[in-house]
C-alpha atoms as a PDB file:
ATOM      1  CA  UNK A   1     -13.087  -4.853  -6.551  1.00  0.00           C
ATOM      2  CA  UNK A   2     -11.305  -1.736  -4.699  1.00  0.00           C
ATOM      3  CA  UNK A   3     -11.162   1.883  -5.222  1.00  0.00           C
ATOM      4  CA  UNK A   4      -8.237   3.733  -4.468  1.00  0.00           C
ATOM      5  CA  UNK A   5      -8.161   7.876  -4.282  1.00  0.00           C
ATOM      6  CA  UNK A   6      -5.332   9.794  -5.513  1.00  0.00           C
ATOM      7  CA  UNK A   7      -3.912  10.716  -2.521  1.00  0.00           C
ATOM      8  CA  UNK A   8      -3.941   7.656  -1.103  1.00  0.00           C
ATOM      9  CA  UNK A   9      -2.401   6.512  -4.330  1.00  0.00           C
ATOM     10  CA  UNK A  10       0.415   8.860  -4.039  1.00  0.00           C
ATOM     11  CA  UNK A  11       1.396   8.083  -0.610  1.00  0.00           C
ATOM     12  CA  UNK A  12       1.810   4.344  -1.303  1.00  0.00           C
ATOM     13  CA  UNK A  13       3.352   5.003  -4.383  1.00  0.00           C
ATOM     14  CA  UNK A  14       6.151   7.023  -2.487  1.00  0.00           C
ATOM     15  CA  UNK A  15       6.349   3.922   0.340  1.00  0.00           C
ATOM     16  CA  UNK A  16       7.092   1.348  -2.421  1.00  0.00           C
ATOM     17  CA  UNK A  17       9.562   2.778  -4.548  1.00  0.00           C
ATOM     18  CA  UNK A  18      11.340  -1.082  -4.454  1.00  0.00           C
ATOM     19  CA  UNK A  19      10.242  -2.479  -7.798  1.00  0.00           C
ATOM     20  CA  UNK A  20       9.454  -5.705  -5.706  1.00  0.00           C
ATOM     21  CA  UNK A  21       7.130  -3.681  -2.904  1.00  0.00           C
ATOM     22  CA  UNK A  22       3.617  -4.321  -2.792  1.00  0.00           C
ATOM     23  CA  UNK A  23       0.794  -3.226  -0.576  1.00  0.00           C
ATOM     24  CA  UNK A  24      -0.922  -6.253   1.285  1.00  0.00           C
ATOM     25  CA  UNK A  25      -4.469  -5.463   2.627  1.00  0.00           C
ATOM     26  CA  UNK A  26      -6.182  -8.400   4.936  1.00  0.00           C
ATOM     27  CA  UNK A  27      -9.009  -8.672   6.864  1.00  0.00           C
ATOM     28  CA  UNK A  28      -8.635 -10.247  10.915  1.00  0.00           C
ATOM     29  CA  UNK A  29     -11.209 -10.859  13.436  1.00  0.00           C
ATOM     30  CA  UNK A  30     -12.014  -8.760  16.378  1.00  0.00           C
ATOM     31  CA  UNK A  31     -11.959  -4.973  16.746  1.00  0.00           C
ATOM     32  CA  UNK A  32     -15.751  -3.554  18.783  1.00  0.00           C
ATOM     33  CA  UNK A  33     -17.911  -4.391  15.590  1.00  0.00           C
ATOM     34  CA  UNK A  34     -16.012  -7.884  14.855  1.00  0.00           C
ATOM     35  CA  UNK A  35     -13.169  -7.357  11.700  1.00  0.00           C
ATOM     36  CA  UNK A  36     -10.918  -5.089  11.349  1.00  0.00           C
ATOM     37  CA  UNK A  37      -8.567  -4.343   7.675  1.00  0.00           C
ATOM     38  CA  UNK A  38      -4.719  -4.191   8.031  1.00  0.00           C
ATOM     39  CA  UNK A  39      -2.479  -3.106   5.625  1.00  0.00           C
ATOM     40  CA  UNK A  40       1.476  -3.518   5.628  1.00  0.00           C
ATOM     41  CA  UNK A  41       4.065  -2.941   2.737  1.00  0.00           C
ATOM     42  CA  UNK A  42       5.950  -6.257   1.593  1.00  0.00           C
ATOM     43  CA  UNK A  43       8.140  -7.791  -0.818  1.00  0.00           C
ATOM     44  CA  UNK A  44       7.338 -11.220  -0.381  1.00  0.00           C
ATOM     45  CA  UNK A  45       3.631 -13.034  -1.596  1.00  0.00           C
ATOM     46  CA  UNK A  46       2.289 -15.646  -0.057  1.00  0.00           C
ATOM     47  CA  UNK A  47       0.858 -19.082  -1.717  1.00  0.00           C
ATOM     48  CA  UNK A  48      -2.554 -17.924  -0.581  1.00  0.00           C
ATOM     49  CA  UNK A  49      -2.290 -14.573  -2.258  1.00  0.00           C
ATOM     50  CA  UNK A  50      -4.023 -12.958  -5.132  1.00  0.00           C
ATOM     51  CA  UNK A  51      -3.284  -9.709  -7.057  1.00  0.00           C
ATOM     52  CA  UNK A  52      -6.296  -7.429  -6.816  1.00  0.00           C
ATOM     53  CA  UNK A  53      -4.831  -4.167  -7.863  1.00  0.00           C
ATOM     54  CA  UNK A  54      -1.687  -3.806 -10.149  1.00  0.00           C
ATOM     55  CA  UNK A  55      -0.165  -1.256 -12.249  1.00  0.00           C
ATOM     56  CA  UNK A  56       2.682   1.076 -13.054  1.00  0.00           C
ATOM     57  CA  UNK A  57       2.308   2.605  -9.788  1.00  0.00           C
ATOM     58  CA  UNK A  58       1.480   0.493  -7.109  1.00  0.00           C
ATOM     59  CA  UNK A  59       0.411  -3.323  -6.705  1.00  0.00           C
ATOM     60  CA  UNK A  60      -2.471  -4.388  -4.172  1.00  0.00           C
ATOM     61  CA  UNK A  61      -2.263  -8.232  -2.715  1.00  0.00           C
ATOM     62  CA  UNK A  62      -4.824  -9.954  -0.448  1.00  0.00           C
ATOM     63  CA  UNK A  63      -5.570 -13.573   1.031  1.00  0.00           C
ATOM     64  CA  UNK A  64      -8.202 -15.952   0.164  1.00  0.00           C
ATOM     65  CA  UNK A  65     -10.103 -15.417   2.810  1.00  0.00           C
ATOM     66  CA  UNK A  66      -9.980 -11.696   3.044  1.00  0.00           C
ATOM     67  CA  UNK A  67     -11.364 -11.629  -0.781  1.00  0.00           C
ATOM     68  CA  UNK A  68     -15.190 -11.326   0.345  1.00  0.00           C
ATOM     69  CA  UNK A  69     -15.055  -8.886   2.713  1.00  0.00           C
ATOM     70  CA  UNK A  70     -12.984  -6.571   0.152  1.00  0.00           C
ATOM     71  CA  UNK A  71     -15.747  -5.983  -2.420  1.00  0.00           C
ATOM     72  CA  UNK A  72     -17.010  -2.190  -2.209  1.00  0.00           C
ATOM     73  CA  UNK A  73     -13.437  -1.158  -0.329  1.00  0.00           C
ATOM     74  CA  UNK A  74     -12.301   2.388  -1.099  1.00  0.00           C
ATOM     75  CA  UNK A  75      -8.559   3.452   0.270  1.00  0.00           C
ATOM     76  CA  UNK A  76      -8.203   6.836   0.838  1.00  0.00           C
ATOM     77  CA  UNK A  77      -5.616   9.194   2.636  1.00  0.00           C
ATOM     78  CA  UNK A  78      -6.451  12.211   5.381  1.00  0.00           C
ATOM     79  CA  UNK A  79      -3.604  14.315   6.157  1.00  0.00           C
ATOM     80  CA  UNK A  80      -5.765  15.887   8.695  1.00  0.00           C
ATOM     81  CA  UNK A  81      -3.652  17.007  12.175  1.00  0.00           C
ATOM     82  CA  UNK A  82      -5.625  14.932  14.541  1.00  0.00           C
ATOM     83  CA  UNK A  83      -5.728  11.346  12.553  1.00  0.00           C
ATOM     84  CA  UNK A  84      -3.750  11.544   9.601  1.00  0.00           C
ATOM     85  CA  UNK A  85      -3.271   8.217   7.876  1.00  0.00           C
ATOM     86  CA  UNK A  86      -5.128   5.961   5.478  1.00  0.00           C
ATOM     87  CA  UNK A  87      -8.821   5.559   5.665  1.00  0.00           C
ATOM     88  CA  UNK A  88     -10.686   2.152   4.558  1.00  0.00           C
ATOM     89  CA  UNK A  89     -14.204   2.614   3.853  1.00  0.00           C
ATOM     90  CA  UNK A  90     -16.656  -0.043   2.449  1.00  0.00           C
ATOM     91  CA  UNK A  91     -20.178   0.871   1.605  1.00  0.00           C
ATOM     92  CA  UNK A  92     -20.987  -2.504   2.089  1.00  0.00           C
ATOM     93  CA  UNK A  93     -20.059  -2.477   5.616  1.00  0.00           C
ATOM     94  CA  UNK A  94     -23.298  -3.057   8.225  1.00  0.00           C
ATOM     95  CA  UNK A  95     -21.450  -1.463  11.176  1.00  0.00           C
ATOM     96  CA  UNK A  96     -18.345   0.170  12.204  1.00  0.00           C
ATOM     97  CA  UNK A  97     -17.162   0.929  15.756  1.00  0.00           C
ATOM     98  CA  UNK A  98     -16.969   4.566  17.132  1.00  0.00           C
ATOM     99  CA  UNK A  99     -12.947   4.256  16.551  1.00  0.00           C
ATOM    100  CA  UNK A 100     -13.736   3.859  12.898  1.00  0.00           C
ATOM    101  CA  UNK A 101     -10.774   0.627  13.297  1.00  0.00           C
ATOM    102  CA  UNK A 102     -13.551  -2.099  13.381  1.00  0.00           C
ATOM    103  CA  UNK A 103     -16.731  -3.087  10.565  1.00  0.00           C
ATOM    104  CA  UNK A 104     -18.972  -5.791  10.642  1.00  0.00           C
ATOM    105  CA  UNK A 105     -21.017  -7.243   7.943  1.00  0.00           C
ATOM    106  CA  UNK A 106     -24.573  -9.207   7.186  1.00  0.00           C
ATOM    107  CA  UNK A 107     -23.981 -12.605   5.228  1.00  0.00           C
ATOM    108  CA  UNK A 108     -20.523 -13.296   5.681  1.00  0.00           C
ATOM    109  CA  UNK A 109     -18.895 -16.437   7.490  1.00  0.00           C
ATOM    110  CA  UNK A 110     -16.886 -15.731  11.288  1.00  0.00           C
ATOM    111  CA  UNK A 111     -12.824 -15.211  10.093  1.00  0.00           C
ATOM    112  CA  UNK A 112     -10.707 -17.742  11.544  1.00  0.00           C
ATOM    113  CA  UNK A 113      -7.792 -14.788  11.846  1.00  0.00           C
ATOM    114  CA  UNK A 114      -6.188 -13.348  14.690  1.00  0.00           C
ATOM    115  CA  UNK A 115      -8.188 -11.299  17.077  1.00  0.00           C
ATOM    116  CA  UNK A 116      -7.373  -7.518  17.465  1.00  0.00           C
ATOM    117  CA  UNK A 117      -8.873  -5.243  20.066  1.00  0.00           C
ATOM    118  CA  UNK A 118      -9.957  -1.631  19.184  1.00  0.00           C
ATOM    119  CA  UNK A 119      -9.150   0.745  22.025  1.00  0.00           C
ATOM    120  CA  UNK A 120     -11.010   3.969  22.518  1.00  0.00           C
END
């Protein structure tokens, strides 16, 4: 379902060194083009949660209703100086917003999430 790149594999790796710590990945409305991903490091799953990534290394978690819009998702790292941080990219995506924060795509239903605003 995802793709994750080395680097970016690394770098999470090295943030959950608790044996407990997972990597939860979720999709909320609003951003320029209409959803935006978010990622946080937690300890704690949620009834609504499903494992979509797990091994040795690193375990990925995501909610129901994020599921769809992860197909085609690829997690990557840039340690460039002006952005550094992780990069989600989705080949499936229609649209993204000149921030790169935001995507929109054809077919899916409107999330009934939290809205977040992408600044410039």
């Amino acid at each position: 379902m995802i793709a994750i790149t080395d680097k970016a594999r690394e770098i999470l790796k090295r943030n959950c060194e608790d044996k407990d710590s997972f990597v939860r990945i979720s999709v909320t409305s609003g951003g320029c083009s209409g959803m935006t991903y978010n990622a946080e490091i937690d300890s704690t799953r949620r009834d609504n949660e499903k494992i979509l990534l797990s091994d040795e290394e690193i375990t990925i978690v995501s909610d129901d209703e994020s599921l769809p819009f992860l197909e085609g998702l690829s997690i990557d790292y840039s340690d460039d100086l002006i952005s550094a941080g992780f990069r989600f990219n989705n080949n499936n995506n229609e649209n993204s917003c000149g921030c790169g924060a935001s995507f929109s795509l054809t077919g899916f239903p409107e999330l009934k999430t939290s809205e977040v605003v992408c600044e410039s």
